[in-house]
PDB file of N, CA and C in Angstrom:
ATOM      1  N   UNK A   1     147.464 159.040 154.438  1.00  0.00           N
ATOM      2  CA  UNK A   1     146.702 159.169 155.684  1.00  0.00           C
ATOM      3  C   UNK A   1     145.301 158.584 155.521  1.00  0.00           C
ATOM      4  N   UNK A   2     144.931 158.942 154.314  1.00  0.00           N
ATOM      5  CA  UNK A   2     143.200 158.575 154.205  1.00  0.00           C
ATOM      6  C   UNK A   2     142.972 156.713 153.641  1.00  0.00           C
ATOM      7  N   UNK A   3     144.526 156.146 153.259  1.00  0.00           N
ATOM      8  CA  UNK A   3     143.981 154.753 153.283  1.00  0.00           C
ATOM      9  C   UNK A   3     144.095 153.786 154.721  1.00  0.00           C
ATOM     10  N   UNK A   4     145.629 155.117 155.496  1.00  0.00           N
ATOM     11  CA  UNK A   4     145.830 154.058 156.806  1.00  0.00           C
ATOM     12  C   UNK A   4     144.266 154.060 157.312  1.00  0.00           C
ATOM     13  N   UNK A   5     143.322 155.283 157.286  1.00  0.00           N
ATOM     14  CA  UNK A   5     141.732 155.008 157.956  1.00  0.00           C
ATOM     15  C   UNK A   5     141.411 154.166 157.387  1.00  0.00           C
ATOM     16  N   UNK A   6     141.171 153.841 155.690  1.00  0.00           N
ATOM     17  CA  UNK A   6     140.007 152.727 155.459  1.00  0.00           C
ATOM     18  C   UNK A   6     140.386 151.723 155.703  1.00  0.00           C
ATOM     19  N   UNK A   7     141.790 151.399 155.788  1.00  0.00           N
ATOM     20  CA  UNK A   7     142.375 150.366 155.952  1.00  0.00           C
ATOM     21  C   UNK A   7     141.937 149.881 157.671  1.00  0.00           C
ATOM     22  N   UNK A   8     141.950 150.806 158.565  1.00  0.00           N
ATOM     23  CA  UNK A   8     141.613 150.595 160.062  1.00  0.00           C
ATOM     24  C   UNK A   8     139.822 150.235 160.187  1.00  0.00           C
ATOM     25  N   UNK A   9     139.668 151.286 159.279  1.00  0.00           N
ATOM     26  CA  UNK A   9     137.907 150.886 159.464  1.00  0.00           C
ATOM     27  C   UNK A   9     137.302 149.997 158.545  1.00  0.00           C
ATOM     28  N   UNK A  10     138.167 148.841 157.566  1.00  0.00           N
ATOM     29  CA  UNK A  10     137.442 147.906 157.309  1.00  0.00           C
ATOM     30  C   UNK A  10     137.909 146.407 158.172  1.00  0.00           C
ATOM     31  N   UNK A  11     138.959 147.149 158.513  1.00  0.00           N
ATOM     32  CA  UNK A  11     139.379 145.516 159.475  1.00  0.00           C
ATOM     33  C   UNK A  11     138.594 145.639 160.942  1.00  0.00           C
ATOM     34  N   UNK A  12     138.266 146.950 161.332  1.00  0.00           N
ATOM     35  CA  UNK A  12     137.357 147.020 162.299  1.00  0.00           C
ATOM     36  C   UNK A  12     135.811 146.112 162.127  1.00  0.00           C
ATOM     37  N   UNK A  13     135.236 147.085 160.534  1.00  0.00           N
ATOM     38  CA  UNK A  13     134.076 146.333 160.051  1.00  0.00           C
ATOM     39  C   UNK A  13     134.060 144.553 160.236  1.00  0.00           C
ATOM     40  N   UNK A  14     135.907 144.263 159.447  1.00  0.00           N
ATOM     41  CA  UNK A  14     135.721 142.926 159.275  1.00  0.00           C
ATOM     42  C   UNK A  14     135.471 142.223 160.943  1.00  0.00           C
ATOM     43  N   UNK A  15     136.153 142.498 161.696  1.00  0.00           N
ATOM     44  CA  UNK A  15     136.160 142.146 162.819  1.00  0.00           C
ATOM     45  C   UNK A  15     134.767 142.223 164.036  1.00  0.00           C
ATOM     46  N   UNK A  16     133.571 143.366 163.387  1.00  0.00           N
ATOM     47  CA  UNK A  16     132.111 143.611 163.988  1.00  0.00           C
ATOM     48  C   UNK A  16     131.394 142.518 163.399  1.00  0.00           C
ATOM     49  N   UNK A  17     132.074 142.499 162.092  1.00  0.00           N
ATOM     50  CA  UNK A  17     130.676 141.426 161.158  1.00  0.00           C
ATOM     51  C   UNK A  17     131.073 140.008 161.975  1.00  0.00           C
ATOM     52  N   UNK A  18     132.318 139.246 162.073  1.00  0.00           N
ATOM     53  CA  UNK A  18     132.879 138.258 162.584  1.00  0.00           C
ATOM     54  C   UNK A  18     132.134 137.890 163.924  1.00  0.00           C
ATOM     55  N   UNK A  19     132.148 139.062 164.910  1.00  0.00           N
ATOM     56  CA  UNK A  19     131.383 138.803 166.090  1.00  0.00           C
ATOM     57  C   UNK A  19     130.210 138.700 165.604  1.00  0.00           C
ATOM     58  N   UNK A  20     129.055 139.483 164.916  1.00  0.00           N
ATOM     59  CA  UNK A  20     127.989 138.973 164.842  1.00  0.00           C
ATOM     60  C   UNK A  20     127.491 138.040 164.371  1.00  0.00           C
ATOM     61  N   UNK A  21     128.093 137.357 163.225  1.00  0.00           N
ATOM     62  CA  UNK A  21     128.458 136.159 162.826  1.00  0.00           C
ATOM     63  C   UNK A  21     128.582 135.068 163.771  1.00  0.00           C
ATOM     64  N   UNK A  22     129.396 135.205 164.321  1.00  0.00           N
ATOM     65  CA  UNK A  22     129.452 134.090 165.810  1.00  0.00           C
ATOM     66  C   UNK A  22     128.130 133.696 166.248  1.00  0.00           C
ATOM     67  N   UNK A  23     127.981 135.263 166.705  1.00  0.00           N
ATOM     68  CA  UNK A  23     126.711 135.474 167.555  1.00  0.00           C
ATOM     69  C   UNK A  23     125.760 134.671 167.036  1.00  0.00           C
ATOM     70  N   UNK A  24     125.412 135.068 165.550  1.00  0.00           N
ATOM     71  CA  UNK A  24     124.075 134.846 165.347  1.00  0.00           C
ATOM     72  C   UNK A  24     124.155 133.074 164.801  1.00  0.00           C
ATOM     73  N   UNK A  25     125.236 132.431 164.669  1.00  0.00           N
ATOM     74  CA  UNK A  25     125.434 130.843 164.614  1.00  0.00           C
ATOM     75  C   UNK A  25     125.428 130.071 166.109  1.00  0.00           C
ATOM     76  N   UNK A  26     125.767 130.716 167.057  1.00  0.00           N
ATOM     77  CA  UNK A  26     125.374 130.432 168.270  1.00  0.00           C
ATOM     78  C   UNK A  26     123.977 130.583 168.211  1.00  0.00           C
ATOM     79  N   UNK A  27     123.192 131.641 168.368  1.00  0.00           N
ATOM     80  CA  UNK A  27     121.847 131.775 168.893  1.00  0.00           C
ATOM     81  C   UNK A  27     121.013 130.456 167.487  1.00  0.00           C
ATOM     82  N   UNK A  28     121.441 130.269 166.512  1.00  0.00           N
ATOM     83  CA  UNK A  28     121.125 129.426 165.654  1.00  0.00           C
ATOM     84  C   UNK A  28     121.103 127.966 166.269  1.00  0.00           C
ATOM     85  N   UNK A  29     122.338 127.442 166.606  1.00  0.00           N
ATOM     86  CA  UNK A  29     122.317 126.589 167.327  1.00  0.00           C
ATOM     87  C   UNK A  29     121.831 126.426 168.821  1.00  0.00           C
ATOM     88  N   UNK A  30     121.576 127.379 169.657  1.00  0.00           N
ATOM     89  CA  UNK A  30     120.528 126.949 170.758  1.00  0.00           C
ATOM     90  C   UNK A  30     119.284 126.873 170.412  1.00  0.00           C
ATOM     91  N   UNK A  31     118.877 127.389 169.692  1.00  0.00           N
ATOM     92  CA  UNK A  31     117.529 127.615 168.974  1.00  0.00           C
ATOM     93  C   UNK A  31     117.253 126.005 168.278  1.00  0.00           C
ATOM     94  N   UNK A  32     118.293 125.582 167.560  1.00  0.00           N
ATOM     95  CA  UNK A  32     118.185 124.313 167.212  1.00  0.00           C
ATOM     96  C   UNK A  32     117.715 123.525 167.904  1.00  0.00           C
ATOM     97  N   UNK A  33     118.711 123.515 169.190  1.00  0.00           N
ATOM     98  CA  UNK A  33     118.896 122.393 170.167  1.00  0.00           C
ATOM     99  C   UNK A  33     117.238 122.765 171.093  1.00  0.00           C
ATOM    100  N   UNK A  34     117.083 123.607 171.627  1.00  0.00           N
ATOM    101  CA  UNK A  34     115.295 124.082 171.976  1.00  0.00           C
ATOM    102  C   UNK A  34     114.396 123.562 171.445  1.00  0.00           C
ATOM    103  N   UNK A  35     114.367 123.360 169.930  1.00  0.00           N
ATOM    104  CA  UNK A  35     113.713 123.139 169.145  1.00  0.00           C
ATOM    105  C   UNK A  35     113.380 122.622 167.989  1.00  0.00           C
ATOM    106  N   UNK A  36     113.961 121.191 168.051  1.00  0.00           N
ATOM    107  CA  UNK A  36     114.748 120.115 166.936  1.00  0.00           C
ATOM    108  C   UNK A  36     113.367 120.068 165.584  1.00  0.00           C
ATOM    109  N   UNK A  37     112.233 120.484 166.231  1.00  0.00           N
ATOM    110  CA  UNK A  37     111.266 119.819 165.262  1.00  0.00           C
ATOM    111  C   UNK A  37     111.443 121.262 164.151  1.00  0.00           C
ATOM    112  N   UNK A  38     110.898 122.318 165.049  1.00  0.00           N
ATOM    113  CA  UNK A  38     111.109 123.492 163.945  1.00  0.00           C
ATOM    114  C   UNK A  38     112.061 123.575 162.874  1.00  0.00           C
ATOM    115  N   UNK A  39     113.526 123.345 163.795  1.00  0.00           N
ATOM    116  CA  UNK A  39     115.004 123.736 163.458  1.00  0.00           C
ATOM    117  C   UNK A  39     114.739 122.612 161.815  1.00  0.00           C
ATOM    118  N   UNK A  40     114.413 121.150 162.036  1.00  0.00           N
ATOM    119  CA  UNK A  40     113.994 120.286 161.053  1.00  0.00           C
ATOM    120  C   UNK A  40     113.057 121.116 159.723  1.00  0.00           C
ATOM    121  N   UNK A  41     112.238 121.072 160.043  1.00  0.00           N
ATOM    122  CA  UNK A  41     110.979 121.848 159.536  1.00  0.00           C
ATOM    123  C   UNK A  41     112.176 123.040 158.141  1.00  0.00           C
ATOM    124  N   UNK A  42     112.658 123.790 159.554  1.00  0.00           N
ATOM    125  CA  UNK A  42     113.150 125.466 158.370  1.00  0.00           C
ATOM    126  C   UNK A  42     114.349 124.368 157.600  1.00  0.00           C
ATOM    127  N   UNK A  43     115.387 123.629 157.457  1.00  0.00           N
ATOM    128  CA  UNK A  43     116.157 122.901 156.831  1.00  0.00           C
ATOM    129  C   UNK A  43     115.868 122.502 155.552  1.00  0.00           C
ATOM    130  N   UNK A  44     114.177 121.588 155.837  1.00  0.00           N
ATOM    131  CA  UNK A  44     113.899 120.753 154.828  1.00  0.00           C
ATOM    132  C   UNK A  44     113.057 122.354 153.834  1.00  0.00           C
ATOM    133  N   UNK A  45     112.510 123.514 154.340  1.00  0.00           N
ATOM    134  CA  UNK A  45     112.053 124.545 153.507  1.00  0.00           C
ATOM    135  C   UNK A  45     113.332 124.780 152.925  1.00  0.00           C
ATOM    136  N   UNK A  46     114.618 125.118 153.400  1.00  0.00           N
ATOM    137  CA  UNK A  46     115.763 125.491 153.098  1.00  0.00           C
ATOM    138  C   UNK A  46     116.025 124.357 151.846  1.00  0.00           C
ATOM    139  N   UNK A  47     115.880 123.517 151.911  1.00  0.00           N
ATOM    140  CA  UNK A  47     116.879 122.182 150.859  1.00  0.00           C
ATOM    141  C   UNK A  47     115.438 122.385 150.044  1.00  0.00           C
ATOM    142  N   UNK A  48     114.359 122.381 149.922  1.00  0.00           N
ATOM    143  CA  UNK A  48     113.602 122.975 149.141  1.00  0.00           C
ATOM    144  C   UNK A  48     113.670 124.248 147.759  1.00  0.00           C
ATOM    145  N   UNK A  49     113.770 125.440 148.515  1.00  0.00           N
ATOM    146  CA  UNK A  49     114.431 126.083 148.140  1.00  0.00           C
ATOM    147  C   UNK A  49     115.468 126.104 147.108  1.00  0.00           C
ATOM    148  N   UNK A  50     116.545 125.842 147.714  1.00  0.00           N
ATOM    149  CA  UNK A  50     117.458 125.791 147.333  1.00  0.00           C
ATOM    150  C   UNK A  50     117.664 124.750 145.828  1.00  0.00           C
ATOM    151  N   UNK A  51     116.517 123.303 146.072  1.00  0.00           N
ATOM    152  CA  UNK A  51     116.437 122.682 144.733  1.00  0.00           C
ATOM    153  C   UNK A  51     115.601 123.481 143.721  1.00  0.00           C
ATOM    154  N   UNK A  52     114.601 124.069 143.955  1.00  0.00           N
ATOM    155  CA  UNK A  52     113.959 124.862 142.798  1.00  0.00           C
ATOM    156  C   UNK A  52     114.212 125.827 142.580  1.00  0.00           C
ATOM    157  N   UNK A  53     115.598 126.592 143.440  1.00  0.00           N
ATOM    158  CA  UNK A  53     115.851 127.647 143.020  1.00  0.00           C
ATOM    159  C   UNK A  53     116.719 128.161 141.733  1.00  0.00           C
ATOM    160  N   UNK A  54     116.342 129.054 140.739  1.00  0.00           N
ATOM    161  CA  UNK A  54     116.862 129.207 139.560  1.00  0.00           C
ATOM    162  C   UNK A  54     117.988 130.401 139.309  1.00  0.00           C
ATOM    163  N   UNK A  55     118.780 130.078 138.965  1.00  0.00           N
ATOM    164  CA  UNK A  55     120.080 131.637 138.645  1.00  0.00           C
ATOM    165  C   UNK A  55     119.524 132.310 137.976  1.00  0.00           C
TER     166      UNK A  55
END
């Protein structure tokens, strides 16, 4: 009985995170499209980052 729940409430979880996920790659991309110079700008901090960043 107690795995059919976790079993229901992580495919629920999986399925909340999925929508917000959406969500928040949508609002990413209008935000882009609004605002090509910024959207540019956070990318090149991002590829920054990401080269000096150390494990």
């Amino acid at each position: 009985m107690a795995d059919a729940t976790a079993k229901e409430t992580s495919a629920e979880r999986r399925r909340r995170r999925d929508r917000f996920l959406r969500a928040l790659n949508e609002a990413r991309a209008v935000r882009n499209r609004v605002r090509p110079r910024q959207a540019r700008a956070a990318r090149m901090r991002r590829a920054i980052h990401m080269r000096t960043f150390s494990w």
